[in-house]
PDB file of N, CA and C in Angstrom:
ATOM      1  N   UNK A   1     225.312 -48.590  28.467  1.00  0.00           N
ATOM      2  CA  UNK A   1     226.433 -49.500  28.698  1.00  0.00           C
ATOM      3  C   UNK A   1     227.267 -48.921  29.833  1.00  0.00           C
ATOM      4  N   UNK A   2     227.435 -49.524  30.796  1.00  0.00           N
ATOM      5  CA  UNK A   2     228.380 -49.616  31.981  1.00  0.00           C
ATOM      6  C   UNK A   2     229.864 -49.196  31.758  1.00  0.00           C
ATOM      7  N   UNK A   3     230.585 -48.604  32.678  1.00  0.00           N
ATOM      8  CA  UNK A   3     232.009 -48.424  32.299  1.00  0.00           C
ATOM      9  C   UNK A   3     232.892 -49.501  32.319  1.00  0.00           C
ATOM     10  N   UNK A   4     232.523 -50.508  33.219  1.00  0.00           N
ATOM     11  CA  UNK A   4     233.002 -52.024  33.167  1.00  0.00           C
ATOM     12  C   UNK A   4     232.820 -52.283  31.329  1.00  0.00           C
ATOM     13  N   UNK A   5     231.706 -52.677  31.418  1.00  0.00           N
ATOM     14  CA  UNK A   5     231.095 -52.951  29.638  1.00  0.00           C
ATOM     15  C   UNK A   5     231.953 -52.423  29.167  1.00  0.00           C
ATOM     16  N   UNK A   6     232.180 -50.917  28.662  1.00  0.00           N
ATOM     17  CA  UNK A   6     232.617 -50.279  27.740  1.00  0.00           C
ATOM     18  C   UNK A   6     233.931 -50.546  27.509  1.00  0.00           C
ATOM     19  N   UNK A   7     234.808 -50.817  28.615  1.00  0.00           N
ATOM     20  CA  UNK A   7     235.911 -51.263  28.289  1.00  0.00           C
ATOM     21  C   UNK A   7     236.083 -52.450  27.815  1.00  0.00           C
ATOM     22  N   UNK A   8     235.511 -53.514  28.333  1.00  0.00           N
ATOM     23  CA  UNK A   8     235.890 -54.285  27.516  1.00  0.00           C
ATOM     24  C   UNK A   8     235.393 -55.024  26.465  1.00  0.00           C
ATOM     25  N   UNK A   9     234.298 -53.856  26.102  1.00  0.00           N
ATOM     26  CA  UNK A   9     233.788 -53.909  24.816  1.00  0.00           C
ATOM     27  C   UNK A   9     235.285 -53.269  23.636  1.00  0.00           C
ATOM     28  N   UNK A  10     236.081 -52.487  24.449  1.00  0.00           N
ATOM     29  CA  UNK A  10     236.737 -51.618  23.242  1.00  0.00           C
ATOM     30  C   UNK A  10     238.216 -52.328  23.128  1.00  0.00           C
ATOM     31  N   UNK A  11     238.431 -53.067  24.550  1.00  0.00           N
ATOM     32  CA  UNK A  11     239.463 -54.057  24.624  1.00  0.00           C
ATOM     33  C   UNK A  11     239.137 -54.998  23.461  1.00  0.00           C
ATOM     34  N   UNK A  12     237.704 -55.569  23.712  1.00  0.00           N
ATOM     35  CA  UNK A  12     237.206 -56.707  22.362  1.00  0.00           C
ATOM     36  C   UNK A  12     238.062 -56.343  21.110  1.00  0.00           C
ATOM     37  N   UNK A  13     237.326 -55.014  20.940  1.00  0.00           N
ATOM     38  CA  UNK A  13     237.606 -54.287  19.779  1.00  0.00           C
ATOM     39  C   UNK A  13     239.114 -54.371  19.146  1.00  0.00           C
ATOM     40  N   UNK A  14     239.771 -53.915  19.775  1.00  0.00           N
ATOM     41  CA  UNK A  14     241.448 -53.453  19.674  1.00  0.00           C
ATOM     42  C   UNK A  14     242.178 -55.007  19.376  1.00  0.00           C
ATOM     43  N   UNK A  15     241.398 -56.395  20.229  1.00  0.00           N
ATOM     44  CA  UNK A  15     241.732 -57.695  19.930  1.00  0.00           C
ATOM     45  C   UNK A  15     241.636 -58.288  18.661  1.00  0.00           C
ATOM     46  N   UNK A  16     240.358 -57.790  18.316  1.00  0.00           N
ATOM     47  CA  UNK A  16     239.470 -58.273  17.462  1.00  0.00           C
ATOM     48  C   UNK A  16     240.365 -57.868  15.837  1.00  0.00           C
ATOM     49  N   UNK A  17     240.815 -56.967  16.052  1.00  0.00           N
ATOM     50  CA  UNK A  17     241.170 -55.836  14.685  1.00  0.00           C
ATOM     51  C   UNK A  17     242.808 -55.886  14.525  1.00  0.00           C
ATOM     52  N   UNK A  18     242.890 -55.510  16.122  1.00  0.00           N
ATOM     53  CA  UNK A  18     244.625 -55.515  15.792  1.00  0.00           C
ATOM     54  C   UNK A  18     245.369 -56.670  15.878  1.00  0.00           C
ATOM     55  N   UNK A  19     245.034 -57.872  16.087  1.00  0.00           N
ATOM     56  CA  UNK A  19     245.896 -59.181  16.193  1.00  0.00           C
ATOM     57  C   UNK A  19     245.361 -59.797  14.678  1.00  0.00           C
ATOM     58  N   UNK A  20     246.690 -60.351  13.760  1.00  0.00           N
ATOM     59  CA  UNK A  20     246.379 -60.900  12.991  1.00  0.00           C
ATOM     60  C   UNK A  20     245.714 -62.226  12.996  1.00  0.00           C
ATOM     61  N   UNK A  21     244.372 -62.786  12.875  1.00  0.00           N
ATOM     62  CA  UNK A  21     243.668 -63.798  12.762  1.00  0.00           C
ATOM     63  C   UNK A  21     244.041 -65.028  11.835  1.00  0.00           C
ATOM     64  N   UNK A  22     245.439 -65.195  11.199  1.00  0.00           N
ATOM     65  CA  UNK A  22     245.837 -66.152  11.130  1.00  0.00           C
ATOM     66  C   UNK A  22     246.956 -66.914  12.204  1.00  0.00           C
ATOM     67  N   UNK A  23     247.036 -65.957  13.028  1.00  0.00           N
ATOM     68  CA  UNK A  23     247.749 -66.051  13.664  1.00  0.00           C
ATOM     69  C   UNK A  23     247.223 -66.489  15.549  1.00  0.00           C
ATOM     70  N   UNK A  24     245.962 -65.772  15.692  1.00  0.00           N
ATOM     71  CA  UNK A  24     245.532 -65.488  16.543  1.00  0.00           C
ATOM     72  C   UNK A  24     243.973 -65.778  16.626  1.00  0.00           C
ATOM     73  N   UNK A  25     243.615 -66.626  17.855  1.00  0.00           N
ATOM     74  CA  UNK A  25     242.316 -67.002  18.076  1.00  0.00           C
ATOM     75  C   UNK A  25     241.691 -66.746  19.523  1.00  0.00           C
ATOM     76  N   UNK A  26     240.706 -65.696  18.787  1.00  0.00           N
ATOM     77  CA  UNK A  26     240.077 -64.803  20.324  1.00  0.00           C
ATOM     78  C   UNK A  26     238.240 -65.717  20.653  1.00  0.00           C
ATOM     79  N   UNK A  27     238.285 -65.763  22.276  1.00  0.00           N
ATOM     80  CA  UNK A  27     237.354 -65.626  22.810  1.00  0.00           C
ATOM     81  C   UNK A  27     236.829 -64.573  23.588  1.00  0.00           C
ATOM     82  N   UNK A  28     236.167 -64.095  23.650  1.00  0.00           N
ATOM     83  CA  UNK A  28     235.388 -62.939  24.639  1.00  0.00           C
ATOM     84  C   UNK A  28     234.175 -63.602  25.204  1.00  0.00           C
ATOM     85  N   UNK A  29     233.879 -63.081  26.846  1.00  0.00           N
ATOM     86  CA  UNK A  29     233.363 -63.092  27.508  1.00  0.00           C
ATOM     87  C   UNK A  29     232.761 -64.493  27.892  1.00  0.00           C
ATOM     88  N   UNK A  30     233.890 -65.702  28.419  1.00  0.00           N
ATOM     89  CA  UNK A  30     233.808 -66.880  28.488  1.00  0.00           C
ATOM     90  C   UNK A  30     233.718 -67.350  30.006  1.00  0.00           C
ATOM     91  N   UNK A  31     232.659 -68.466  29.844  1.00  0.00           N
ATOM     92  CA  UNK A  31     232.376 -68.717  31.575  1.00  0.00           C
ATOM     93  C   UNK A  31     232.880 -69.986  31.381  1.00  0.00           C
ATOM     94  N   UNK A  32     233.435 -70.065  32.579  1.00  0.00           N
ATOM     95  CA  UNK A  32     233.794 -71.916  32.781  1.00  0.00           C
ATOM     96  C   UNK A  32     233.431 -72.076  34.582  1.00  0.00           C
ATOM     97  N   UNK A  33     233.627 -73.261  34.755  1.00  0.00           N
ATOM     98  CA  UNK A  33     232.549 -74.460  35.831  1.00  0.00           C
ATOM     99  C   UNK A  33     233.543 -73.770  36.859  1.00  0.00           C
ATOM    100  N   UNK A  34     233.522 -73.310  38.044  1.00  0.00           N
ATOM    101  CA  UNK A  34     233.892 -73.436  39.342  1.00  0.00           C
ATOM    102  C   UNK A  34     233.734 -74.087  40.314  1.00  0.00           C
ATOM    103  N   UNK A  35     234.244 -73.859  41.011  1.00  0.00           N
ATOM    104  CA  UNK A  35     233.508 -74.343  42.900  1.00  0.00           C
ATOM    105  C   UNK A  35     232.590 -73.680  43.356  1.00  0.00           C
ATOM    106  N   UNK A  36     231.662 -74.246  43.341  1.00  0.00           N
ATOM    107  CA  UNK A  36     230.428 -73.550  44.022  1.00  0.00           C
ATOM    108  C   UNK A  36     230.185 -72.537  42.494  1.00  0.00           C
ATOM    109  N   UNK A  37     229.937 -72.732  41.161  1.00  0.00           N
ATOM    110  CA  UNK A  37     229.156 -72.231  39.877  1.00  0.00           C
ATOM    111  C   UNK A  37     230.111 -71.911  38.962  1.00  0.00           C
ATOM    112  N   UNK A  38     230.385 -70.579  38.932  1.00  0.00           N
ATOM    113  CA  UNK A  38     231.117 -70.369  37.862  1.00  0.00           C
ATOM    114  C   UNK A  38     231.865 -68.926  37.607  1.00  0.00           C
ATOM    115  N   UNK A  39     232.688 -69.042  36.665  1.00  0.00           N
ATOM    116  CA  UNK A  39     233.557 -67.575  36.663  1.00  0.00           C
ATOM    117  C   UNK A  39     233.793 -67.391  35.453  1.00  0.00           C
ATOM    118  N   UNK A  40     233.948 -66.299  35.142  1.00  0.00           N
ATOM    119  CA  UNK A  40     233.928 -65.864  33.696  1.00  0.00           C
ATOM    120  C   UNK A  40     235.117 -64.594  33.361  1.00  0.00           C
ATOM    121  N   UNK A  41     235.718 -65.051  31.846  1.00  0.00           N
ATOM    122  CA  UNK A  41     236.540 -64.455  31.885  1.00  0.00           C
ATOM    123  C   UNK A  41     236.297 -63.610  30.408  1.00  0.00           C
ATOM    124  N   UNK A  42     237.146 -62.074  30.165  1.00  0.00           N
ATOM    125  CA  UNK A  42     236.491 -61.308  29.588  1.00  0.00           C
ATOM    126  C   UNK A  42     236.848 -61.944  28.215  1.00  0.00           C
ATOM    127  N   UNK A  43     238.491 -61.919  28.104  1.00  0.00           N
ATOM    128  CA  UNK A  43     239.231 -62.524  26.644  1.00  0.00           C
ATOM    129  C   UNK A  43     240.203 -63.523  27.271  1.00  0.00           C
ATOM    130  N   UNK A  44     240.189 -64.851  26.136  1.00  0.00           N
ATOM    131  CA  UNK A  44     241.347 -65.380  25.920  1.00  0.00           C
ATOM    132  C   UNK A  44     241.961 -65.220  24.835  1.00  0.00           C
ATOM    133  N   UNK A  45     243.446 -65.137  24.428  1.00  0.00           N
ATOM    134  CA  UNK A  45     243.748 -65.554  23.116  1.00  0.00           C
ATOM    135  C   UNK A  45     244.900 -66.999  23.164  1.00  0.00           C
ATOM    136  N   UNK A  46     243.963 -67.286  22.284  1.00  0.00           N
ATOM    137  CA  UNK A  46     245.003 -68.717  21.977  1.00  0.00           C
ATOM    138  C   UNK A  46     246.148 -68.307  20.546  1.00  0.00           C
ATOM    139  N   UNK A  47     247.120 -68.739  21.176  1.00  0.00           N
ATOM    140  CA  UNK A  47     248.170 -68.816  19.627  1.00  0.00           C
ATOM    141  C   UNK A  47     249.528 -69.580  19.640  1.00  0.00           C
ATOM    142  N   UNK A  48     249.949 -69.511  18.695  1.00  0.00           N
ATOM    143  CA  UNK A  48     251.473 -70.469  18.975  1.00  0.00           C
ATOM    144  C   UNK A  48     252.491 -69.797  20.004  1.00  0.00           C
ATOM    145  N   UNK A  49     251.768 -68.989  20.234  1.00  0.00           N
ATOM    146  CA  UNK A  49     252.873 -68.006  21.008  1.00  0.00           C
ATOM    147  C   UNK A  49     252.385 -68.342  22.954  1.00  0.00           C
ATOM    148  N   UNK A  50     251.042 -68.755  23.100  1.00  0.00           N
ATOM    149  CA  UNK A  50     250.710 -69.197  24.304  1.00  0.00           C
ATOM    150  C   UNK A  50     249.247 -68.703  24.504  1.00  0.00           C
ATOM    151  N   UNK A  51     248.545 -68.780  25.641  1.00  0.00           N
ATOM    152  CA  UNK A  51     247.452 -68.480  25.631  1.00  0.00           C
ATOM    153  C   UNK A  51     247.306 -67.405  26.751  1.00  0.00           C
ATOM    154  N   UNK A  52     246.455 -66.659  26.285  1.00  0.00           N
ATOM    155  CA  UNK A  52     246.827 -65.250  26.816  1.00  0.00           C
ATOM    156  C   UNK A  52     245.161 -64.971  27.681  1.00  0.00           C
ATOM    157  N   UNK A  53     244.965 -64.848  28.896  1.00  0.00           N
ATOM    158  CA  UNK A  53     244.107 -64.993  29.614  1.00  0.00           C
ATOM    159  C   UNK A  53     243.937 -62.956  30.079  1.00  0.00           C
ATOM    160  N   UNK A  54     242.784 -62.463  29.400  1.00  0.00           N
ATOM    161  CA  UNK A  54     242.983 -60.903  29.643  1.00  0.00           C
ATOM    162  C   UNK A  54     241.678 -60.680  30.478  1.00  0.00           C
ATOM    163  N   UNK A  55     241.556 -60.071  31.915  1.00  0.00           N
ATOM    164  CA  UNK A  55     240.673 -59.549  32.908  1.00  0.00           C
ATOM    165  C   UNK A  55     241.192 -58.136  32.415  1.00  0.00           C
ATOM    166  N   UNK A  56     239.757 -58.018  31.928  1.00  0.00           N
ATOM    167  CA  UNK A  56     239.251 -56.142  31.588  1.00  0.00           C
ATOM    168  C   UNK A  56     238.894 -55.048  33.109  1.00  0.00           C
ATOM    169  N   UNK A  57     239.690 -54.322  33.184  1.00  0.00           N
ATOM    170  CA  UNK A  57     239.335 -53.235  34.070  1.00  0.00           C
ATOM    171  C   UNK A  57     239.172 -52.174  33.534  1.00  0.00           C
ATOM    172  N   UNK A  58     238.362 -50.629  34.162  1.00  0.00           N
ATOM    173  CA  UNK A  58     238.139 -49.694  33.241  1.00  0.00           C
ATOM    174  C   UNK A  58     238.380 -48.953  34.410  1.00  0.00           C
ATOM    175  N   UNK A  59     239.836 -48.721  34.822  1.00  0.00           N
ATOM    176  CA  UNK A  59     240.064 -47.934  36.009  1.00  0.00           C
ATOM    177  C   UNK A  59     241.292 -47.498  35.188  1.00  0.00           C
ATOM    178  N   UNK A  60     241.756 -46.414  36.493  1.00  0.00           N
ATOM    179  CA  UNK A  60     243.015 -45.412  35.596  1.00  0.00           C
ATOM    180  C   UNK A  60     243.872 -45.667  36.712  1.00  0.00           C
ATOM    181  N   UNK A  61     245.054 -46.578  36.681  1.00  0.00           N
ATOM    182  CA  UNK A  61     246.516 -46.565  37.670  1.00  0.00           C
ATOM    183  C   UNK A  61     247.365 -47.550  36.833  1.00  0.00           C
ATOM    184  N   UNK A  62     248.014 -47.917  37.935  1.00  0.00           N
ATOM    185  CA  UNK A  62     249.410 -48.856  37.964  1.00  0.00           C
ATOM    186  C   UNK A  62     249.301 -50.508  38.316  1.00  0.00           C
ATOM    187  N   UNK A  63     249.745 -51.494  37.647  1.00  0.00           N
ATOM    188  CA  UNK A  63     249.952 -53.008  38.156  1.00  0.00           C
ATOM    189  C   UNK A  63     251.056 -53.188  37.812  1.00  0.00           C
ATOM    190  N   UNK A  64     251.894 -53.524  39.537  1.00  0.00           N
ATOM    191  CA  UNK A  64     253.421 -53.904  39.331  1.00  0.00           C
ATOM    192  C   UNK A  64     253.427 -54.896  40.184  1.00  0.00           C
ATOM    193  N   UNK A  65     254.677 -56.152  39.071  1.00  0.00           N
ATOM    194  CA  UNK A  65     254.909 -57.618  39.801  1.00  0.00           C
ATOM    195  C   UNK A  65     255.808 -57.575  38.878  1.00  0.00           C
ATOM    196  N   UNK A  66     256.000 -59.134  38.503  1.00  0.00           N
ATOM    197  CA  UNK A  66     256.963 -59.816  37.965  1.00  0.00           C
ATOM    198  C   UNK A  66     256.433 -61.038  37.641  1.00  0.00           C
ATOM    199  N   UNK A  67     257.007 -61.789  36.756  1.00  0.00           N
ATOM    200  CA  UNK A  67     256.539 -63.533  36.585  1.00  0.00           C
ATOM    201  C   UNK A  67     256.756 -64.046  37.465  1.00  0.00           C
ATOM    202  N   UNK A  68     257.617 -64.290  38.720  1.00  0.00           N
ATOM    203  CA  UNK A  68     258.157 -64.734  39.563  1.00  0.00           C
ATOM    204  C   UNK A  68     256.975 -64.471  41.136  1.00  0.00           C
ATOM    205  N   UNK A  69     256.895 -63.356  41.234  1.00  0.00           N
ATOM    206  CA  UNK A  69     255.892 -62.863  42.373  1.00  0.00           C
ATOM    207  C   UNK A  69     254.171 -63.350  42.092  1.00  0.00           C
ATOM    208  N   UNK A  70     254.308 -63.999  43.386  1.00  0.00           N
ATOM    209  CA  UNK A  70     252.688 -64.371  43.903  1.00  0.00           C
ATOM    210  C   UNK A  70     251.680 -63.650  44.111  1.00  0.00           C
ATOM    211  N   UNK A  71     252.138 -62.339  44.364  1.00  0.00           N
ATOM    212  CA  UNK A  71     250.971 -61.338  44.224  1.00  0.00           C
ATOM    213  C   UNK A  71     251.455 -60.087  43.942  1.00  0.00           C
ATOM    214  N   UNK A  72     250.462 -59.044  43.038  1.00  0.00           N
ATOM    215  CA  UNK A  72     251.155 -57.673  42.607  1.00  0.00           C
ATOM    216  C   UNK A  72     250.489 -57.037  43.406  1.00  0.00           C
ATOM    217  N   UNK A  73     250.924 -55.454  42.700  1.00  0.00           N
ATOM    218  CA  UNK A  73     250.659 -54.679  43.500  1.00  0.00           C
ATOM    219  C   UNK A  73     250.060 -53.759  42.590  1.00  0.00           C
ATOM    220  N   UNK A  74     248.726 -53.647  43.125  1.00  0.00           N
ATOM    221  CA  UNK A  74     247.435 -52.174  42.225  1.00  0.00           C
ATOM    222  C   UNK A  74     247.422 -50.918  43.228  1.00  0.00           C
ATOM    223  N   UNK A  75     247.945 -49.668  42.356  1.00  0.00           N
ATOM    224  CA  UNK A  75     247.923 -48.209  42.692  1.00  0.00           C
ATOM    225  C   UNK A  75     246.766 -48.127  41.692  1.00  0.00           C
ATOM    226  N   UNK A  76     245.859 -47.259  42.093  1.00  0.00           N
ATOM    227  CA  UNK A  76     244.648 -46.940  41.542  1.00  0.00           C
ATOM    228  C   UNK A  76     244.669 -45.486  41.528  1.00  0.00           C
ATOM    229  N   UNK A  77     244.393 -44.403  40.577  1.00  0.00           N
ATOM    230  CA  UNK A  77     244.404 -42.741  40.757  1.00  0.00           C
ATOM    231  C   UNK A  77     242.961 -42.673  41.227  1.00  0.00           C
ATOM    232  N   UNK A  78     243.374 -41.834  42.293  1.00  0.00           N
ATOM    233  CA  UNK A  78     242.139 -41.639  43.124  1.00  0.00           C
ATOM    234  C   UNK A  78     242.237 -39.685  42.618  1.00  0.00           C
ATOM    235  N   UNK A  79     240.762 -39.447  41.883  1.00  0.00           N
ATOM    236  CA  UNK A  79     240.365 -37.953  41.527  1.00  0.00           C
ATOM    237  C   UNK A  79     239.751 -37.065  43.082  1.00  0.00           C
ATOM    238  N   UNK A  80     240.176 -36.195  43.605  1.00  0.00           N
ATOM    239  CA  UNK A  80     239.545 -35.873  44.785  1.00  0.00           C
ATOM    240  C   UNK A  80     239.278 -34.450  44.330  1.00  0.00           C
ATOM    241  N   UNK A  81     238.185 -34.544  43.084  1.00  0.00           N
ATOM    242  CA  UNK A  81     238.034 -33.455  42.331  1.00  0.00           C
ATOM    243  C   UNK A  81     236.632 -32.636  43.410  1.00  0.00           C
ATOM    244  N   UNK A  82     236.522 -31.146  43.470  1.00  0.00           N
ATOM    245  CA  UNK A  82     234.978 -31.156  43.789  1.00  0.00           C
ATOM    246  C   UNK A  82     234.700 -29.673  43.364  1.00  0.00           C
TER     247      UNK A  82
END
């Protein structure tokens, strides 16, 4: 299993277990119709609270924005181990 995979195999996980299921209704790894084929997304959750659209990364940094801002901003830790 891939490090992509693994995460959001364990994201699944943490969805799956820690959100109460009367409350909360999960999809994982869902494709829908595009332009020109299709795109796929890792989790949704649907609930009374809104629907929560989650892209899995398995990287180690920072994502800073706001609700308001059109685009954020990704710091990524770069290891320059050798």
């Amino acid at each position: 299993m891939g490090k992509g995979l693994l995460g959001e195999w364990f994201v699944g996980l943490l969805l799956k277990f820690g959100l109460p299921k009367n409350e909360y209704f999960l999809l994982n790894d869902v494709t829908l119709p595009a332009e020109g084929g299709s795109t796929q997304i890792d989790h949704v959750v649907v609930s009374q609270f809104g629907v929560f659209v989650i892209e899995t990364k398995n990287m180690k940094g920072w994502i800073f924005g706001s609700e308001d801002q059109a685009m954020w901003t990704q710091s990524l830790y770069r290891c320059f181990c050798g």
